[in-house]
Protein backbone atom coordinates (compact mmCIF):
# COMPACT_ATOMS: atom_id res chain seq x y z
CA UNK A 1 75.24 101.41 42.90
CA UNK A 2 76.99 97.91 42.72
CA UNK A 3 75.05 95.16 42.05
CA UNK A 4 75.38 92.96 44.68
CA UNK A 5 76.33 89.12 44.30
CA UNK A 6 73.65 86.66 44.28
CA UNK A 7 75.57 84.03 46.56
CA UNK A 8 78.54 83.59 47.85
CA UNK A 9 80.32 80.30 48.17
CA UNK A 10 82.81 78.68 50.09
CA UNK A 11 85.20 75.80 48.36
CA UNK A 12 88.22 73.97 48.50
CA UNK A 13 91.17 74.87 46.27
CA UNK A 14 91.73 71.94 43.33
CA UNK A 15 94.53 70.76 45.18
CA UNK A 16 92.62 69.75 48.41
CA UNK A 17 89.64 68.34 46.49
CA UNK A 18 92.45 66.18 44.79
CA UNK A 19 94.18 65.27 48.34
CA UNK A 20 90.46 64.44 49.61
CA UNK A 21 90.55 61.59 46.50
CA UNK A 22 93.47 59.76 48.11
CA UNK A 23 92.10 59.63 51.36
CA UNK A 24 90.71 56.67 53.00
CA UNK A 25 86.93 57.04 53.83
CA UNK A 26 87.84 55.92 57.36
CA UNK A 27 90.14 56.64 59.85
CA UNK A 28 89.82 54.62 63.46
CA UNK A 29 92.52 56.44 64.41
CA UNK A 30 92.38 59.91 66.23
CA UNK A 31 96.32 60.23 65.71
CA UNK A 32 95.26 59.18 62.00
CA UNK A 33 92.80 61.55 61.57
CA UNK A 34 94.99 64.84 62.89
CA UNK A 35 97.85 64.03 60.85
CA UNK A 36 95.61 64.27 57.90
CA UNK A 37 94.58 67.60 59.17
CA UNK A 38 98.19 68.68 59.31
CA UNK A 39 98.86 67.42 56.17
CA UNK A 40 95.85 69.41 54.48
CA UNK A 41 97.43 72.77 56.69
CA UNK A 42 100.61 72.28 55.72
CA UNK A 43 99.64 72.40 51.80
CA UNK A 44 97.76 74.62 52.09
CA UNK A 45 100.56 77.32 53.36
CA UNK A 46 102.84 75.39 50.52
CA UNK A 47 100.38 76.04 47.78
CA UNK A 48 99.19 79.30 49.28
CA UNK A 49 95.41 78.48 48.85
CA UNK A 50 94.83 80.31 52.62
CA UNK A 51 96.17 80.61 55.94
CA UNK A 52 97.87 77.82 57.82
CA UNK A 53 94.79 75.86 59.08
CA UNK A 54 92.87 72.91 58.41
CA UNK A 55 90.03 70.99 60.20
CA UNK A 56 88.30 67.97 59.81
CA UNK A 57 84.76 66.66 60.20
CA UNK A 58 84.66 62.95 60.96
CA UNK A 59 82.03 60.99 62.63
CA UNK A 60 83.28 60.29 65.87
CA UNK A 61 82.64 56.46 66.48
CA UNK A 62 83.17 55.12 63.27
CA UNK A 63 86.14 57.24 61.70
CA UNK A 64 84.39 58.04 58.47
CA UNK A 65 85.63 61.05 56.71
CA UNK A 66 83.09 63.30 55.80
CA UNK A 67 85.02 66.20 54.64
CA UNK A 68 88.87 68.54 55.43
CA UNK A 69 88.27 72.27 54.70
CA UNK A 70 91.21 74.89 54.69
CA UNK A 71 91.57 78.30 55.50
CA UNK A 72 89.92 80.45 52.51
CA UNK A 73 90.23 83.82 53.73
CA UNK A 74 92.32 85.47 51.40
CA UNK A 75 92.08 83.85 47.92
CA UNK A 76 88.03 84.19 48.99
CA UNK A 77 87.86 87.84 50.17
CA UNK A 78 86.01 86.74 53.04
CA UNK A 79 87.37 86.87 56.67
CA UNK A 80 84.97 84.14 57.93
CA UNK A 81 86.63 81.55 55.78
CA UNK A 82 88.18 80.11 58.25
CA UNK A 83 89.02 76.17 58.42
CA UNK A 84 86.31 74.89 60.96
CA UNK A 85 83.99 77.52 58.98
CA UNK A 86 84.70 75.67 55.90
CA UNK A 87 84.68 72.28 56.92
CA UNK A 88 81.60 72.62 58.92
CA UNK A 89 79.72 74.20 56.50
CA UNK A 90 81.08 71.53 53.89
CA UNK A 91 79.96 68.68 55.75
CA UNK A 92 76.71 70.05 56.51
CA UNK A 93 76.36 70.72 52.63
CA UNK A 94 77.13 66.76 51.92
CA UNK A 95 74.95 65.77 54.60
CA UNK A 96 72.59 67.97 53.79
CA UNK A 97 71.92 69.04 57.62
CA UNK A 98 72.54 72.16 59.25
CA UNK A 99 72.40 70.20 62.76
CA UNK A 100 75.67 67.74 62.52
CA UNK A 101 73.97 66.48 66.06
CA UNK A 102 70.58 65.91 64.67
CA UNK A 103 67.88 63.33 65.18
CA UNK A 104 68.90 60.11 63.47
CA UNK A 105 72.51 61.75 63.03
CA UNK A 106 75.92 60.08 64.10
CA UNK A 107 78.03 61.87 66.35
CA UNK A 108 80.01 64.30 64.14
CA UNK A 109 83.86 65.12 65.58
CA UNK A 110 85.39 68.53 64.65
CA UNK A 111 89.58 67.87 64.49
CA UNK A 112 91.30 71.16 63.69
CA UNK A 113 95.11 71.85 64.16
CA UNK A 114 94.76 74.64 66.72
CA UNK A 115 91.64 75.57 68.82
CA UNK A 116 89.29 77.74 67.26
CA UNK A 117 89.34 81.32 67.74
CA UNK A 118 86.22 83.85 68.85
CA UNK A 119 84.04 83.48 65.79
CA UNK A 120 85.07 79.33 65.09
CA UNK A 121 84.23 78.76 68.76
CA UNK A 122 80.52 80.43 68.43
CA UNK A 123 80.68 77.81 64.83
CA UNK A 124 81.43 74.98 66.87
CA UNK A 125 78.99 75.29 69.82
CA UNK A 126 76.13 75.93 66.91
CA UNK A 127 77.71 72.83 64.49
CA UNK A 128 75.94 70.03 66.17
CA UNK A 129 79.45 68.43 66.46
CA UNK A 130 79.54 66.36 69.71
CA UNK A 131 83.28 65.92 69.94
CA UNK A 132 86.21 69.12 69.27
CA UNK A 133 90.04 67.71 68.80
CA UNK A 134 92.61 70.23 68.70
CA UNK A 135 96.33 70.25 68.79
CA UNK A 136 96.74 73.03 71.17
CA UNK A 137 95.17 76.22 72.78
CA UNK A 138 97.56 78.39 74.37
CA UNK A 139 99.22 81.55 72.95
CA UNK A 140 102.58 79.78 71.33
CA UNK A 141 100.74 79.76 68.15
CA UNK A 142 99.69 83.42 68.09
CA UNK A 143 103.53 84.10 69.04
CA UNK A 144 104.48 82.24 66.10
CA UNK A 145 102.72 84.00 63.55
CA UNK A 146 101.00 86.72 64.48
CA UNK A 147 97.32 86.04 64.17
CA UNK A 148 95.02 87.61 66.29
CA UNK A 149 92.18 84.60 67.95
CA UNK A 150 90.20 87.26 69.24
CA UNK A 151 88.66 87.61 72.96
CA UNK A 152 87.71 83.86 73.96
CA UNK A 153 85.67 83.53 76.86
CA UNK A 154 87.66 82.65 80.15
CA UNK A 155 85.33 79.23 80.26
CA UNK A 156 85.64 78.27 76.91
CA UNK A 157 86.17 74.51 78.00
CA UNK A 158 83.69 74.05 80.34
CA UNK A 159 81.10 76.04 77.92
CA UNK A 160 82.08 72.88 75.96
CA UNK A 161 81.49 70.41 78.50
CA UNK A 162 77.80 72.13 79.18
CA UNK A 163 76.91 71.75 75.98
CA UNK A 164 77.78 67.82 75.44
CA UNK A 165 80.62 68.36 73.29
CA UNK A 166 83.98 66.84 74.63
CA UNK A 167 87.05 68.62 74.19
CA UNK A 168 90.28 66.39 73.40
CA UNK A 169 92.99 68.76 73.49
CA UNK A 170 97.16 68.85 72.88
CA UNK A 171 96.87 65.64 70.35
CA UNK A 172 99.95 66.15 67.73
CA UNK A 173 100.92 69.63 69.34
CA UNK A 174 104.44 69.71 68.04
CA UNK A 175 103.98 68.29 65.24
CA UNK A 176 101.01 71.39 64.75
CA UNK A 177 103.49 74.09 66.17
CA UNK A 178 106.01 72.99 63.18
CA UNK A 179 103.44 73.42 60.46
CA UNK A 180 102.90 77.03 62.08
CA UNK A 181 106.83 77.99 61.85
CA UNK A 182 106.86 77.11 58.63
CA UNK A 183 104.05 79.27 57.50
CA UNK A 184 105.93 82.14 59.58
CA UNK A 185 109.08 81.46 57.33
CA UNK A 186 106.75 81.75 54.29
CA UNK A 187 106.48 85.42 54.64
CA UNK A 188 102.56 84.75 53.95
CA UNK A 189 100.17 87.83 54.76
CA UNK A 190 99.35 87.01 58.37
CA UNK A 191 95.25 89.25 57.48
CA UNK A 192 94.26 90.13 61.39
CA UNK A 193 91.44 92.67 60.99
CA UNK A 194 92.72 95.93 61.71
CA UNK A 195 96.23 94.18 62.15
CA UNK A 196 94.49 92.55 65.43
């Protein structure tokens, strides 16, 4: 029988830990704060470290950059290592607080540069985040390159809205939609399960 590992562990590649060094701590800017998330996606299909996402956790008032995360799932063997898995779990990690909405806690804001699919959705509603920023939700992305979301719930935004968590939705889109068709020219392993 295997011996199975003690942990498993969820990181940044070098080149994103070395992208987080140049960064300033704060960004007042929501504009600001997505084109750094675009930035991170786009290197991250350039230095194929993961698939062609990136998300942010900021708190929301202030700006302050608490951590980007990439998509892992490949280079990680893990199919939850998706961007908003990474970067919530990240920030939670330097916070050292499972509950980004917590007692005493500023408002945490999730930015990501595409909505979240079935299993980042469930991440996001359990987070603690109070704000979600994507690019865009509808299909064009899935057209693009051929990754499967999964079956979102017809309600997904007002599930949102129930839960005090504000949804700020088609900031950058374009500019998101390019970063996509460029990963599609890559040839990069689009890894549905089961080919989706």
């Amino acid at each position: 029988m295997p011996i199975t590992p003690p942990r498993f562990t969820l990181d940044l590649p070098d080149w994103a830990l070395e992208e987080l060094q140049q960064l300033p701590n704060v960004f007042p800017d929501l504009k600001d704060r997505m084109a750094a998330v675009l930035h991170f996606a786009r290197l991250n299909t350039k230095h194929q470290s993961g698939g062609p996402f990136a998300a942010g956790v900021f708190e929301r008032d202030s700006g302050r950059l608490i951590v980007i995360g990439v998509n892992r799932v490949i280079p990680l063997n893990c199919s939850s290592a998706h961007a908003e898995i990474t970067a919530l779990t990240l920030a939670q990690q330097i916070l050292g607080c499972y509950d980004l909405g917590g007692p005493g806690m500023s408002a945490h804001q999730l930015v990501v540069n595409w909505s979240p699919c079935a299993m980042c959705f469930g991440a996001v509603l359990w987070s603690g985040v109070r704000s979600l920023v994507i690019a865009g939700a509808d299909a064009e992305m899935m057209a693009i390159t051929g990754f499967d979301e999964g079956p979102m719930p017809a309600n997904w935004r007002s599930e949102l809205e129930r839960r005090g968590i504000e949804l700020i939705e088609g900031l950058m889109r374009d500019e998101a939609l390019d970063g996509f068709r460029d990963f599609a020219a890559s040839g990069a392993v689009v890894y549905n399960g089961r080919q989706g």
